[in-house]
Protein backbone atom coordinates (compact mmCIF):
# COMPACT_ATOMS: atom_id res chain seq x y z
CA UNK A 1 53.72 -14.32 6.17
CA UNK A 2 51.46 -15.09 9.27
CA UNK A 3 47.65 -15.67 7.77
CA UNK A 4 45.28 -14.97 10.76
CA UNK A 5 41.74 -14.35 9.86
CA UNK A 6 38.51 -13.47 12.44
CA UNK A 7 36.49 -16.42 13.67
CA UNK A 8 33.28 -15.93 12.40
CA UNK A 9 33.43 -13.66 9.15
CA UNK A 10 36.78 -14.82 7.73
CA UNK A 11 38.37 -11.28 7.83
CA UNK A 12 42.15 -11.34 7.42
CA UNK A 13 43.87 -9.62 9.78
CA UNK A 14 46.75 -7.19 10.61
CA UNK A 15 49.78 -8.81 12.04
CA UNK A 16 52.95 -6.97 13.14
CA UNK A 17 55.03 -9.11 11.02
CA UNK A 18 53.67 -7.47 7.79
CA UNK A 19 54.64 -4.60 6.19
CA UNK A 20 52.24 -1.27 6.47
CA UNK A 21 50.93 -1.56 2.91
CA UNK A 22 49.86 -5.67 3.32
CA UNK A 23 47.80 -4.35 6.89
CA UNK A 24 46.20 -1.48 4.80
CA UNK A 25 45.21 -3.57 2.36
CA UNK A 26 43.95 -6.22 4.78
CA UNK A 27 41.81 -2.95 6.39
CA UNK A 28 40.67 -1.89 3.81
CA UNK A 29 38.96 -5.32 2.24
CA UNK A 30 37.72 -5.78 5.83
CA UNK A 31 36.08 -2.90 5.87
CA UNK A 32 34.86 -3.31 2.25
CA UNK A 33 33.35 -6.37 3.83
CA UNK A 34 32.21 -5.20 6.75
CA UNK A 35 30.35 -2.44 5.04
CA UNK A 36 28.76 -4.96 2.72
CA UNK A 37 27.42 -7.00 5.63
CA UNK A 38 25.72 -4.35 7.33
CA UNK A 39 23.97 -3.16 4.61
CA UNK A 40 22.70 -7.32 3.65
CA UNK A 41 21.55 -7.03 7.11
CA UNK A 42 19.66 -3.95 7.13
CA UNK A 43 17.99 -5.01 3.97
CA UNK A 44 17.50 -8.61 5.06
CA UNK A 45 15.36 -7.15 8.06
CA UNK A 46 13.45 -5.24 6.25
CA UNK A 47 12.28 -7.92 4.29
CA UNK A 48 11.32 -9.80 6.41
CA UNK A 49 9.43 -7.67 8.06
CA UNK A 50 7.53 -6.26 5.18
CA UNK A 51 7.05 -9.79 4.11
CA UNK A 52 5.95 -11.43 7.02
CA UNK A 53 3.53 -8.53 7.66
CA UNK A 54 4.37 -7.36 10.80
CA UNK A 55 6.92 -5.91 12.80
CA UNK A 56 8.57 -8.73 14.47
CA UNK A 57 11.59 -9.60 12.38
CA UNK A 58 12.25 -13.31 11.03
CA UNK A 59 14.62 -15.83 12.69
CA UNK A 60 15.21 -17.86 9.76
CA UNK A 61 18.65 -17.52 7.82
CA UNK A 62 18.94 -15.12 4.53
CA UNK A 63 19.46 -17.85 1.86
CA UNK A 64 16.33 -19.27 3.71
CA UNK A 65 14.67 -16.06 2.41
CA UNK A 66 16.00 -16.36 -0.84
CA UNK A 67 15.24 -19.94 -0.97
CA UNK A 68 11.45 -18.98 -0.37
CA UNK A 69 11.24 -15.78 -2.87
CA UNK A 70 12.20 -17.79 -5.63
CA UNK A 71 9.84 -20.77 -5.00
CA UNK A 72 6.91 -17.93 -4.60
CA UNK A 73 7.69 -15.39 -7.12
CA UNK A 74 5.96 -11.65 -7.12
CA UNK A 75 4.16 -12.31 -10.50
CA UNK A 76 1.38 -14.71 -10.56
CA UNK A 77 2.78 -17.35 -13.56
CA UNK A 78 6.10 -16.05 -13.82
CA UNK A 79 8.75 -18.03 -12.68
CA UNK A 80 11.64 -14.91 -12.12
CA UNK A 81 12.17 -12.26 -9.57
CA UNK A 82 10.76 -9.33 -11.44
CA UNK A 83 13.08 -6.42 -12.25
CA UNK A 84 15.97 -8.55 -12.25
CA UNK A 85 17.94 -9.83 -15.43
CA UNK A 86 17.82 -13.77 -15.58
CA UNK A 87 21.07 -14.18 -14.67
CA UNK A 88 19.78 -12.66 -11.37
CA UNK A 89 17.82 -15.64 -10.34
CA UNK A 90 21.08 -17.63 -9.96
CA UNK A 91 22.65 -18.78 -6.73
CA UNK A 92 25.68 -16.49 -7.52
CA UNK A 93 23.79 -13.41 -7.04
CA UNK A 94 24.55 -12.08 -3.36
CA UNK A 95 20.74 -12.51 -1.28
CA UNK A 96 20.86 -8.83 -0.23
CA UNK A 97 20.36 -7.96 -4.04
CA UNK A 98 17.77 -10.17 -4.35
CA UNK A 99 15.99 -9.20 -1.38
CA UNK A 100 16.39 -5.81 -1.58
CA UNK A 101 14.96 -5.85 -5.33
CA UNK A 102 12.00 -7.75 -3.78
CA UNK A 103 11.12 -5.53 -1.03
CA UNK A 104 10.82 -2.45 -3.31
CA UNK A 105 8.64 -4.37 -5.80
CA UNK A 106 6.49 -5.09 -3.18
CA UNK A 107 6.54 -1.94 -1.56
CA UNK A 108 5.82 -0.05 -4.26
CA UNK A 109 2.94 -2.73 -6.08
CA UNK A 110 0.98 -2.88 -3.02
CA UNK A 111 -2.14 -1.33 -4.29
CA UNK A 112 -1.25 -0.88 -8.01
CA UNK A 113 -4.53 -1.58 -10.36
CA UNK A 114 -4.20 -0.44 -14.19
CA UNK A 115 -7.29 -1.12 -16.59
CA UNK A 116 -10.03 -3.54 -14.87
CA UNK A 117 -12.58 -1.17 -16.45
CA UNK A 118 -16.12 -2.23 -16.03
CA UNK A 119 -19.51 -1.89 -17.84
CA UNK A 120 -22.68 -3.04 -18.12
CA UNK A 121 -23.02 -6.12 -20.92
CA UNK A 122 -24.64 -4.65 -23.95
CA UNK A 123 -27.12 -7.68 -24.60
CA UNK A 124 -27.83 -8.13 -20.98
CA UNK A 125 -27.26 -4.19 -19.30
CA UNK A 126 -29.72 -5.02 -16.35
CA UNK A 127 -27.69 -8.17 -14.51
CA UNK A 128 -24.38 -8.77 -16.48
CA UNK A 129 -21.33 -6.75 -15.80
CA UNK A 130 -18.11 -6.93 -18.21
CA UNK A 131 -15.17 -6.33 -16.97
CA UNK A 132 -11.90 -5.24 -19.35
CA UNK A 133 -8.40 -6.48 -19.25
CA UNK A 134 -5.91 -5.10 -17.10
CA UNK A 135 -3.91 -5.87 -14.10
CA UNK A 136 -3.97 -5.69 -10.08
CA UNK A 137 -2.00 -6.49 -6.99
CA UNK A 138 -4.10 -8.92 -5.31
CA UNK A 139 -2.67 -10.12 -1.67
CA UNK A 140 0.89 -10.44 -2.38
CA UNK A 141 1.14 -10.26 -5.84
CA UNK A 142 -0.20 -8.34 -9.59
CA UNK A 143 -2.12 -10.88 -11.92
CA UNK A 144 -3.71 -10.31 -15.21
CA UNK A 145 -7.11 -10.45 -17.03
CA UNK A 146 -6.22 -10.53 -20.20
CA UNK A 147 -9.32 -10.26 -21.82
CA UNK A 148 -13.43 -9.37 -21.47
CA UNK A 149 -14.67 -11.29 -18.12
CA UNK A 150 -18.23 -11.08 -17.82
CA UNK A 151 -20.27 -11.88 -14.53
CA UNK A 152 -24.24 -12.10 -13.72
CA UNK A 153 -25.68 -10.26 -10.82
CA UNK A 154 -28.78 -12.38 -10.79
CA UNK A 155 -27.09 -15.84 -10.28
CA UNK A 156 -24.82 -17.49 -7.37
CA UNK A 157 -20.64 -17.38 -7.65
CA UNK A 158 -19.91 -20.30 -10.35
CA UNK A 159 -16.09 -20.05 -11.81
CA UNK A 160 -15.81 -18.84 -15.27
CA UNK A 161 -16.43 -16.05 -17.89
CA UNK A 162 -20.26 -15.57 -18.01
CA UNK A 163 -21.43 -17.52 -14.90
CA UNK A 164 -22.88 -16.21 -11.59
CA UNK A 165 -21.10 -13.80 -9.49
CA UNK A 166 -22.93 -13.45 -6.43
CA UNK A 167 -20.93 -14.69 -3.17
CA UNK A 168 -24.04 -14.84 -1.70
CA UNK A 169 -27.77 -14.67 -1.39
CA UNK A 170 -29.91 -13.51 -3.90
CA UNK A 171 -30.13 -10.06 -6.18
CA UNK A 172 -31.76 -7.24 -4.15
CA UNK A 173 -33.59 -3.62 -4.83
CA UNK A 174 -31.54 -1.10 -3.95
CA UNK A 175 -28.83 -2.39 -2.64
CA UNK A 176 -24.89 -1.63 -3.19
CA UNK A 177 -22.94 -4.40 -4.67
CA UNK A 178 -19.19 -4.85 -4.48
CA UNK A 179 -16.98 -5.91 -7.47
CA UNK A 180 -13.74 -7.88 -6.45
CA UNK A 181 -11.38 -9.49 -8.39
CA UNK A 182 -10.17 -12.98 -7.74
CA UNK A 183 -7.34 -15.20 -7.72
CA UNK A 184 -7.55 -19.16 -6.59
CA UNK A 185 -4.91 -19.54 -3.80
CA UNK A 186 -3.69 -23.23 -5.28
CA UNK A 187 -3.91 -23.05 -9.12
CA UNK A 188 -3.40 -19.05 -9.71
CA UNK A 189 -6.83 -18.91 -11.37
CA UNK A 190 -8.12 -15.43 -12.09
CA UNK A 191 -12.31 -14.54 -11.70
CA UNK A 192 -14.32 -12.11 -10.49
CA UNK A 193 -17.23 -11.90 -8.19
CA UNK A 194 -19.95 -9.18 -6.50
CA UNK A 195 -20.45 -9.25 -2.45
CA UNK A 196 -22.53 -6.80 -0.36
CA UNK A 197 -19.23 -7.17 2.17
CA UNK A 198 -16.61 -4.26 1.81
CA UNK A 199 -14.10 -7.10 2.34
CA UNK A 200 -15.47 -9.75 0.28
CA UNK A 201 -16.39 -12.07 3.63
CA UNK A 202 -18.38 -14.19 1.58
CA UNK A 203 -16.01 -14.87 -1.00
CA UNK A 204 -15.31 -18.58 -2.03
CA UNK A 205 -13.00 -20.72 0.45
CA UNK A 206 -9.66 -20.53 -0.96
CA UNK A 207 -9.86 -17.48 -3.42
CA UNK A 208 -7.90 -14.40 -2.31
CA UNK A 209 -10.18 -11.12 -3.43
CA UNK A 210 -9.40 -7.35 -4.46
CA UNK A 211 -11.71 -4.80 -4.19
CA UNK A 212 -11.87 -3.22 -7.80
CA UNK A 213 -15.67 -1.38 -8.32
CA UNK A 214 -18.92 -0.98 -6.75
CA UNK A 215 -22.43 -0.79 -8.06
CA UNK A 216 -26.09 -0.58 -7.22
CA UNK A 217 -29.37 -2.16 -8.17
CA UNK A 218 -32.20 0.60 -8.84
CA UNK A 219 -36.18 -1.08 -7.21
CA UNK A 220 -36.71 -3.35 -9.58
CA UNK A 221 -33.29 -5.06 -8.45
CA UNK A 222 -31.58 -3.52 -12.36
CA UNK A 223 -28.23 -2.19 -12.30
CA UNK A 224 -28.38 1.72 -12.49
CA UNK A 225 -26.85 3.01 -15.26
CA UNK A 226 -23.03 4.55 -15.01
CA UNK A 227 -20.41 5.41 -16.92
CA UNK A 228 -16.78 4.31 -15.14
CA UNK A 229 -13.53 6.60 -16.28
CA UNK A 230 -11.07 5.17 -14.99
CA UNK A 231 -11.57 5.42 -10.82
CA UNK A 232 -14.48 7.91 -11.67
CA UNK A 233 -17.91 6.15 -12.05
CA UNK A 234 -20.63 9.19 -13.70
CA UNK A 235 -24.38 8.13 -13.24
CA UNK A 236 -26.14 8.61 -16.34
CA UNK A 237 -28.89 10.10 -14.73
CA UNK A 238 -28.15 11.89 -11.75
CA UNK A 239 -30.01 10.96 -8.90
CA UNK A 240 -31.92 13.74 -6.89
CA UNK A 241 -30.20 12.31 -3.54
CA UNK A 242 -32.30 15.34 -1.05
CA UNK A 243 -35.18 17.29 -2.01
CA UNK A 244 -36.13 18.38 1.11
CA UNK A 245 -38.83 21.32 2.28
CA UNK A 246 -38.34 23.06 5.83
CA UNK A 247 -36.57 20.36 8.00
CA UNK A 248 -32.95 21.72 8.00
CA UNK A 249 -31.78 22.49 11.42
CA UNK A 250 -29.59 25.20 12.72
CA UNK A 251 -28.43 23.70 15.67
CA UNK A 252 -26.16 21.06 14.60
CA UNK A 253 -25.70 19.50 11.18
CA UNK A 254 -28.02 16.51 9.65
CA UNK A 255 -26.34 13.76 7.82
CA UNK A 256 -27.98 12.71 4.43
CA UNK A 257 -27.47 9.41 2.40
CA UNK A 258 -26.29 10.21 -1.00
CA UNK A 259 -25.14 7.65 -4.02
CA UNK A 260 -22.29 6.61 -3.11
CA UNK A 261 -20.42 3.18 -2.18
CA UNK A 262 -21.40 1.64 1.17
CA UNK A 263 -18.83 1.14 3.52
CA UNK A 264 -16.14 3.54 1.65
CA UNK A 265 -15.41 6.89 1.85
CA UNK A 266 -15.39 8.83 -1.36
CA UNK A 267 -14.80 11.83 -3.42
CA UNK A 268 -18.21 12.73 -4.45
CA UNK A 269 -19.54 15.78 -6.79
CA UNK A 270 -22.49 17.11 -5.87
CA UNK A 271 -24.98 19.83 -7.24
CA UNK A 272 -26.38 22.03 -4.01
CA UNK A 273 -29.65 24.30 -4.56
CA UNK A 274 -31.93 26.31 -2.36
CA UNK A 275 -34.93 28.40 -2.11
CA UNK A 276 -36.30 29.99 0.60
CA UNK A 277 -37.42 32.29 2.74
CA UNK A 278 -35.12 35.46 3.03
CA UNK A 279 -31.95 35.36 4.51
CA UNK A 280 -31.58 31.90 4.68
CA UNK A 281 -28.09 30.31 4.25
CA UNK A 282 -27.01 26.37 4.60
CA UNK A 283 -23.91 25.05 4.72
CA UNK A 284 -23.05 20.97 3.34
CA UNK A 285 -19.65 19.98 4.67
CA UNK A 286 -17.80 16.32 4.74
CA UNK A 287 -18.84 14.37 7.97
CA UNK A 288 -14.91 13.97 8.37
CA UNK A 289 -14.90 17.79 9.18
CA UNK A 290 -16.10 19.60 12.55
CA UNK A 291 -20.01 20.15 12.32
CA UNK A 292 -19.68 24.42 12.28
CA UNK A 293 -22.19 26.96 12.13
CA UNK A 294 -23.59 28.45 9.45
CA UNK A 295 -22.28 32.12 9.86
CA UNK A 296 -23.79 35.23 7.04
CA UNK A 297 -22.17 37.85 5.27
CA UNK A 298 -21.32 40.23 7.99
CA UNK A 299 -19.13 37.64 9.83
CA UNK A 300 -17.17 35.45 6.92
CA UNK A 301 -19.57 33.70 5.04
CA UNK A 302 -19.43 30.00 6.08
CA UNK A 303 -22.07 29.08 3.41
CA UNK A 304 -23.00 26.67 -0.09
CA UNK A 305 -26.69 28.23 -0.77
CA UNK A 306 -28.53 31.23 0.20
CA UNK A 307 -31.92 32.83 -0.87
CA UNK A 308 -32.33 36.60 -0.90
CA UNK A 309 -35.27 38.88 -1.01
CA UNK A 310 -35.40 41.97 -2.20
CA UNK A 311 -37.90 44.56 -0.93
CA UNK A 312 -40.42 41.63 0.31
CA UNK A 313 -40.95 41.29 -3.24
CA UNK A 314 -38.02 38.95 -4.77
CA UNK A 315 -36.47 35.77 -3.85
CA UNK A 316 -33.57 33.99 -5.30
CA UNK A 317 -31.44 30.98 -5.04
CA UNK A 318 -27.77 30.41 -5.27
CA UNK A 319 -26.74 27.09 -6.52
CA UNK A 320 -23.17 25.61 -6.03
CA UNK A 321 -21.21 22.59 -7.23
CA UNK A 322 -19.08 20.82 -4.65
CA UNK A 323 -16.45 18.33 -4.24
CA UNK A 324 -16.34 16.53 -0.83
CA UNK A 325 -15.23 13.21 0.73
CA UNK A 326 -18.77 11.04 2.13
CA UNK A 327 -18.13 9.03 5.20
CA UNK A 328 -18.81 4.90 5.23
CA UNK A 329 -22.09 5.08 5.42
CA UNK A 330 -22.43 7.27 2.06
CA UNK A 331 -23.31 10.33 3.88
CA UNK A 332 -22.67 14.28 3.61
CA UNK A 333 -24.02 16.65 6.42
CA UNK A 334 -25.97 19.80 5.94
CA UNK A 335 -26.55 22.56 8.24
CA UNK A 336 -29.00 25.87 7.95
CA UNK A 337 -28.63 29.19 9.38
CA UNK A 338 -32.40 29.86 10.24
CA UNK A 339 -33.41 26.37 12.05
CA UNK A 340 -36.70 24.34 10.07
CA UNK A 341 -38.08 27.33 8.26
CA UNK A 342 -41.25 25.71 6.94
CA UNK A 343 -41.12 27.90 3.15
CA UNK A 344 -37.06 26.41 2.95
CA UNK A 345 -36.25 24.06 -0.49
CA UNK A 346 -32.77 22.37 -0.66
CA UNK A 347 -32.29 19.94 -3.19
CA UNK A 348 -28.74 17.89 -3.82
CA UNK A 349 -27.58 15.97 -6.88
CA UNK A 350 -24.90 13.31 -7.10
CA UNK A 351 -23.03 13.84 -10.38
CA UNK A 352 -20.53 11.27 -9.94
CA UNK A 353 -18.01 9.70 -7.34
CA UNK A 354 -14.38 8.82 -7.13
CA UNK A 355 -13.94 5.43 -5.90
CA UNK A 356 -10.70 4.05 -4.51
CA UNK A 357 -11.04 0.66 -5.96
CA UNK A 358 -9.16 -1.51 -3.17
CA UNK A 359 -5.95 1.18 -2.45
CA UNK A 360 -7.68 2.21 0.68
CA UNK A 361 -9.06 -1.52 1.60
């Protein structure tokens, strides 16, 4: 029986002196095969794009891939494709399994944090920061702190449990401090350290950093007080963020600093109140959102606070709770209906903030 197979993939092939059911046969493995291919292909691109991390796809062969994966596993100190029974991790396993498996872990880990819950250090509330165990995908990987990590605010980055954290400079008043979490690109050390950089620029050479918190230092350079739940951090005493008397314009809408992160946008809770002269009305709205007019009762009520008055004898206040996303720069705008009315109150209160701890970063 003639034996012919395709060039490149090995196929066997029809042949006129077989009998119908040997060429269906043949067919049908070939385009078993075929299908089988295609799909190692399709996956195999994928992966490499995703892992490169860009578009272009790789020129280097799939075992190649393979070869790499399992040299440079997911899991920081594991030495197995995650996800996959040991047996995977063989050579026997076809690579579009592997790869595939590998993709999706990464795909769907990029961004995943679990515990990492901070708090100021009971003995030393003012400059030491604890942070609890828990886990986080830092660059291309999730790694572990496995137990309380503690790091000063009022000493330079040293490595360890209890040493400085700052990646720079020296602890300021008032100022917004990130918290990142660390892991040493050669040994797979884990640490954690505090830069006034979004993006940790002044990390240490050769650390790759997470964002995980933020915090800030009250005048006297202290940490403020907080309470984190989770990605909510409460402030223990709210601050009075705007407490301000007849300088609310009408004409277009005034951004305001409130407590929030600098240099991320966040779900913020805020407590709105007014008084004023009658009539009044202002409106606080997310700088992400068109700056619109105050409009009054008559015309559909675009408002957060108005004051009334009765008669020329009573006025009153309306006070609202809102939820809103800040821009970077920690702001929310406010707008009034009656432009800089010199008898107008509007105070705001940050009750606490939701912060996106490095999934947005």
């Amino acid at each position: 029986m003639p034996d012919e197979r395709t060039a490149n993939r090995d196929y066997l092939l029809p042949n006129p002196g077989h009998t119908l059911a040997v060429d269906v046969n043949r067919l049908r493995a070939a385009l078993v095969q075929i299908d089988i291919d295609v799909a190692a292909n399709l996956v195999a691109d994928a992966a490499r794009s995703v892992l490169i991390g860009n578009n272009a796809l790789a020129t280097s062969a799939n075992s190649a891939e393979v070869t790499a994966l399992k040299a440079n596993p997911i899991f920081s100190g594991n030495g197995s494709i995650p996800n996959l029974p040991a047996s995977n991790n063989s050579s026997s396993i076809p690579n579009s399994k592997l790869i595939h498996d590998v993709v999706l872990d990464r795909l769907f880990l990029q961004g995943f944090i679990n515990g990492l819950i901070t708090s100021r250090n009971v003995t030393t509330p003012n400059t030491h920061i604890d942070i609890g165990a828990g886990s986080s995908w830092v660059g291309d990987r999730i790694i572990q702190n496995v137990a309380v990590f503690t790091k000063r605010l009022d000493a330079i980055w040293l490595a360890g449990s209890g040493n400085g954290g700052l990646f720079s400079g020296a602890r300021a008043a008032n100022t917004w401090y990130h918290l990142f979490i660390l892991r040493n690109d050669t040994t797979g050390a884990i640490d954690f350290g505090f830069d006034t950089s979004v993006s940790a620029a002044n990390r240490p050479v050769g650390w790759t950093a997470r964002l995980i918190w933020s915090l800030r230092t009250d005048a006297s350079s202290n940490i403020i007080p907080y309470s984190q739940t989770g990605d909510v951090c409460t402030w223990v005493t709210p601050p009075i963020d705007l407490n301000s008397v007849g300088g609310i314009s009408s004409a277009s809408g005034t951004l305001y600093t409130i407590s929030t992160p600098l240099g991320l946008s966040c779900l913020v809770q805020i407590y709105v109140g007014a008084n004023g002269s009658a009539g009044q009305l202002h409106y606080v709205s997310s700088p992400a959102t068109a700056d619109l007019a105050v409009s009054n009762f008559a015309i559909g009520g675009r408002y957060t606070t108005f004051s009334f008055n009765s008669a020329s004898v009573f006025e009153g206040t309306l006070a609202s709770t809102l939820s809103l996303f800040t821009n970077t720069a920690s702001q929310i705008r406010v707008r009034a209906f009656n432009s800089a009315v010199s008898a107008d109150v509007i105070s705001i209160v940050t009750n606490f903030f939701t912060h996106p701890r490095g999934r947005l970063v």
